[in-house]
Protein backbone atom coordinates (compact mmCIF):
# COMPACT_ATOMS: atom_id res chain seq x y z
CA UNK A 1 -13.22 -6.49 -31.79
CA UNK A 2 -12.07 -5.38 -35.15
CA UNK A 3 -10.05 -2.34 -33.74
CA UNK A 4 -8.38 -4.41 -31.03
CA UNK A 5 -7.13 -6.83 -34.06
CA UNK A 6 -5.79 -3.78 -35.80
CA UNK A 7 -4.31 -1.93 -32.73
CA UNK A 8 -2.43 -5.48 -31.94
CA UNK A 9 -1.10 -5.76 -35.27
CA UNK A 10 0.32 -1.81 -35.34
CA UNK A 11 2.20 -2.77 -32.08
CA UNK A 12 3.18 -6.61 -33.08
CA UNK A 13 1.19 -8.09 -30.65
CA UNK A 14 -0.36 -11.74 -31.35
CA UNK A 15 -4.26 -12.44 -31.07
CA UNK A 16 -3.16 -14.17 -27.66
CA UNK A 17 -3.52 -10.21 -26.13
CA UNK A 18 -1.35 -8.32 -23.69
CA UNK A 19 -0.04 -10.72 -21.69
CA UNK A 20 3.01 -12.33 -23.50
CA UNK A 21 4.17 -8.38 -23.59
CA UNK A 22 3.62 -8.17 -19.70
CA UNK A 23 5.25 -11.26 -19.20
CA UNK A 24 8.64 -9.85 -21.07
CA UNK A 25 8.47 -6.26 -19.79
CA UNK A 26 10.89 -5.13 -17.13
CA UNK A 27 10.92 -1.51 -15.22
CA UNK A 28 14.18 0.33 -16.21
CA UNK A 29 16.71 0.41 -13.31
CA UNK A 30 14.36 -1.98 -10.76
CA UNK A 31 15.49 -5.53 -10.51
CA UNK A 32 12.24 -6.77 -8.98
CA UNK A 33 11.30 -10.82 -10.17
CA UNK A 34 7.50 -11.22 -10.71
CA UNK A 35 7.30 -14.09 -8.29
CA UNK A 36 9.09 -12.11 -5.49
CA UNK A 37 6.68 -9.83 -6.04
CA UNK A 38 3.66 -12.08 -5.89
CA UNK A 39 5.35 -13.71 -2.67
CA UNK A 40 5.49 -9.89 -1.72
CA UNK A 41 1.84 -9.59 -2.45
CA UNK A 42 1.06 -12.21 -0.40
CA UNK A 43 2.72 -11.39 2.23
CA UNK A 44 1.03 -8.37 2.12
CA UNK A 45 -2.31 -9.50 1.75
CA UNK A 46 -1.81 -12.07 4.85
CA UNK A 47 -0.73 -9.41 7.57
CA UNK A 48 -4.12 -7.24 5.99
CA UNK A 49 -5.99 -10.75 7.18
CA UNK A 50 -4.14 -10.60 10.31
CA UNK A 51 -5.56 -6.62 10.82
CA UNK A 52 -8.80 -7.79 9.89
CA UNK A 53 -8.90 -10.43 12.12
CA UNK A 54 -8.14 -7.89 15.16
CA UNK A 55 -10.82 -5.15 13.94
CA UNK A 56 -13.52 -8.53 13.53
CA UNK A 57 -12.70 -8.86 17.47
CA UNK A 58 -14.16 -4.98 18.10
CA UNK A 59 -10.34 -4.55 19.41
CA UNK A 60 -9.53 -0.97 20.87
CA UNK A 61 -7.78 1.18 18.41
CA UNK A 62 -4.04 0.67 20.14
CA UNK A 63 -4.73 -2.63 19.97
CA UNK A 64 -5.52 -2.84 16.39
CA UNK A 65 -2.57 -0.28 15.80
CA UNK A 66 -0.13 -3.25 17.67
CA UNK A 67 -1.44 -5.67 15.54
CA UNK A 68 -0.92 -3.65 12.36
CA UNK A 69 2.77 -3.06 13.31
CA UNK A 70 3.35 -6.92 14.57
CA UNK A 71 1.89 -7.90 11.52
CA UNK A 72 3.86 -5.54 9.49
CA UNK A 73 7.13 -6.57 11.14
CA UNK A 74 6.45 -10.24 10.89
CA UNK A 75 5.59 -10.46 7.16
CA UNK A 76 8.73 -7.92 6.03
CA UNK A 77 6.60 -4.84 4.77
CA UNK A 78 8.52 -2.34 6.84
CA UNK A 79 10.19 0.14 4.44
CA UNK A 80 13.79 1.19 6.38
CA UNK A 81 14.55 5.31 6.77
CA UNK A 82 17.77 4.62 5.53
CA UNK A 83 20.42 1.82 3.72
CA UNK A 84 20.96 -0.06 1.18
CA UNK A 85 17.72 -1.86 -0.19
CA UNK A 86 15.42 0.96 1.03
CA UNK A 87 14.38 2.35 -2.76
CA UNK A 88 13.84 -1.98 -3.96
CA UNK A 89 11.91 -1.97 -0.45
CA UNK A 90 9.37 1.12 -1.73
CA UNK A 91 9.23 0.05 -4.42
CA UNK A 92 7.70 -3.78 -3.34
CA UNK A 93 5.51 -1.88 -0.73
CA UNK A 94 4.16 0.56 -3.87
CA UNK A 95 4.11 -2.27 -6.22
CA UNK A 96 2.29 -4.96 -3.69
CA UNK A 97 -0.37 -1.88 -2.48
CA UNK A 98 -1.50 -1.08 -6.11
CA UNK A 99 -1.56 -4.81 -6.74
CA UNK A 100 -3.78 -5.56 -3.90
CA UNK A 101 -5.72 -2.52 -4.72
CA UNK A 102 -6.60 -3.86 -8.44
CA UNK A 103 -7.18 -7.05 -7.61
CA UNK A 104 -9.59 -6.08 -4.62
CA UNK A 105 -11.80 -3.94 -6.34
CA UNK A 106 -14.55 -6.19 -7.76
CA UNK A 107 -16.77 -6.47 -5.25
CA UNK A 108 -17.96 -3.88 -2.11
CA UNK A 109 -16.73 -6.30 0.05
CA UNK A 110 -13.57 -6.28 -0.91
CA UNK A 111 -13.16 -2.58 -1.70
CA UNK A 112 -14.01 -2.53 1.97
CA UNK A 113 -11.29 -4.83 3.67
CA UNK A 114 -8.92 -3.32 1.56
CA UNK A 115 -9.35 0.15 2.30
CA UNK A 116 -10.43 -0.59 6.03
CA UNK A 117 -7.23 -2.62 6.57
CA UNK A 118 -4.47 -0.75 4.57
CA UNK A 119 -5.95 2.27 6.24
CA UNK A 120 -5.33 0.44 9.65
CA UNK A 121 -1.51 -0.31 8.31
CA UNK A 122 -1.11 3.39 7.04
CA UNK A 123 -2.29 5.00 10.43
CA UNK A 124 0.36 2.52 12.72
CA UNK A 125 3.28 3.54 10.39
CA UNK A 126 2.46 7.25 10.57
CA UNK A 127 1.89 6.57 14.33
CA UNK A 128 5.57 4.94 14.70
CA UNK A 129 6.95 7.83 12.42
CA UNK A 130 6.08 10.30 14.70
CA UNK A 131 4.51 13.49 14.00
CA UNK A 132 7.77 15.65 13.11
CA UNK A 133 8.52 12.82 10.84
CA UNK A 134 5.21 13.22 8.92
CA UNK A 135 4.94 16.78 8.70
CA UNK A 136 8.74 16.76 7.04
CA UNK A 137 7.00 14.62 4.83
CA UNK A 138 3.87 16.75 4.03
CA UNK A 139 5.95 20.17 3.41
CA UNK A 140 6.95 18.41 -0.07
CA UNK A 141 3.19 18.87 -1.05
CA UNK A 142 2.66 22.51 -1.20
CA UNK A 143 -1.06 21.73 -2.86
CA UNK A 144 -1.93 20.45 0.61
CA UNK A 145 -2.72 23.00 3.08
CA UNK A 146 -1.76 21.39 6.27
CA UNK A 147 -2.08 23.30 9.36
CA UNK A 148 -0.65 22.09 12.55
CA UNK A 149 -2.82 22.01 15.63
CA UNK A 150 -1.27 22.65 19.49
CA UNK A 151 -2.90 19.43 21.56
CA UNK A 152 -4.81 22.13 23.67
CA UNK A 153 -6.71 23.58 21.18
CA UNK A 154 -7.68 19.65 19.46
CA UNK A 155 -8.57 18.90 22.96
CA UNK A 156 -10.60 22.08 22.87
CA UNK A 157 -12.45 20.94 19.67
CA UNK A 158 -12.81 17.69 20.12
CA UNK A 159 -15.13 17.66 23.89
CA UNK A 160 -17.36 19.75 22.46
């Protein structure tokens, strides 16, 4: 406890911790208000309920892939290919995922719904980008060796 003391008074921070600093910071260059963001978060974590609720139901995977988009559209989370308010629009989709993602990880349970259900709204926006889309995507990851498979040959592969 002794080094925290002494770390907080190197930086100026009062024995009240971290918090009034959080509270004050800003991110250069991103005009983003803390309770949009929670209402963002919320959002979010409402249409992961909605996905959930589909996948409880033993739903066929186009259905739950509807679902994910429908919820997605009707909660605001899309992120638009192009215009004014798309980098504000990442950034609230980046900000509201890593969000959810810390406060979900206490428990296996939750670990689980999040990853089963942002997995769920990962797969129907890759499925509504289309695969040219993603791959244009992928090629600015050299690190990732991506091959690309002809529909014959995963056909092939996969009744086997």
């Amino acid at each position: 406890m002794e080094v925290l003391r002494s770390r907080n008074a190197e930086v100026g921070l009062s024995s009240r911790g971290y918090a009034s600093v959080y509270r004050q910071f800003n991110f250069p260059g991103v005009d983003q208000d803390r309770e949009e963001l929670l209402s963002a978060c919320l959002d979010r974590l409402t249409a992961l309920k909605e996905i959930e609720d589909k996948l409880a139901k033993d739903a066929r995977t186009e259905e739950v892939m509807e679902a994910a988009r429908a919820a997605e559209l009707k909660h605001s989370l899309g992120v638009p290919s192009k215009g004014d308010g798309r980098l504000d629009q990442i950034f609230k989709d980046e900000s509201t995922h890593f969000l959810l993602r810390v406060s979900l990880s206490k428990t296996n349970e939750q670990r689980d719904f999040f990853l089963k259900t942002e997995s769920n709204l990962l797969a129907s926006r890759l499925g509504q980008a289309g695969s040219e889309a993603v791959l244009s995507v992928l090629e600015d990851f050299p690190d990732m060796s991506i091959e690309v498979v002809k529909r014959a040959e995963m056909v092939e592969v996969t009744t086997r």
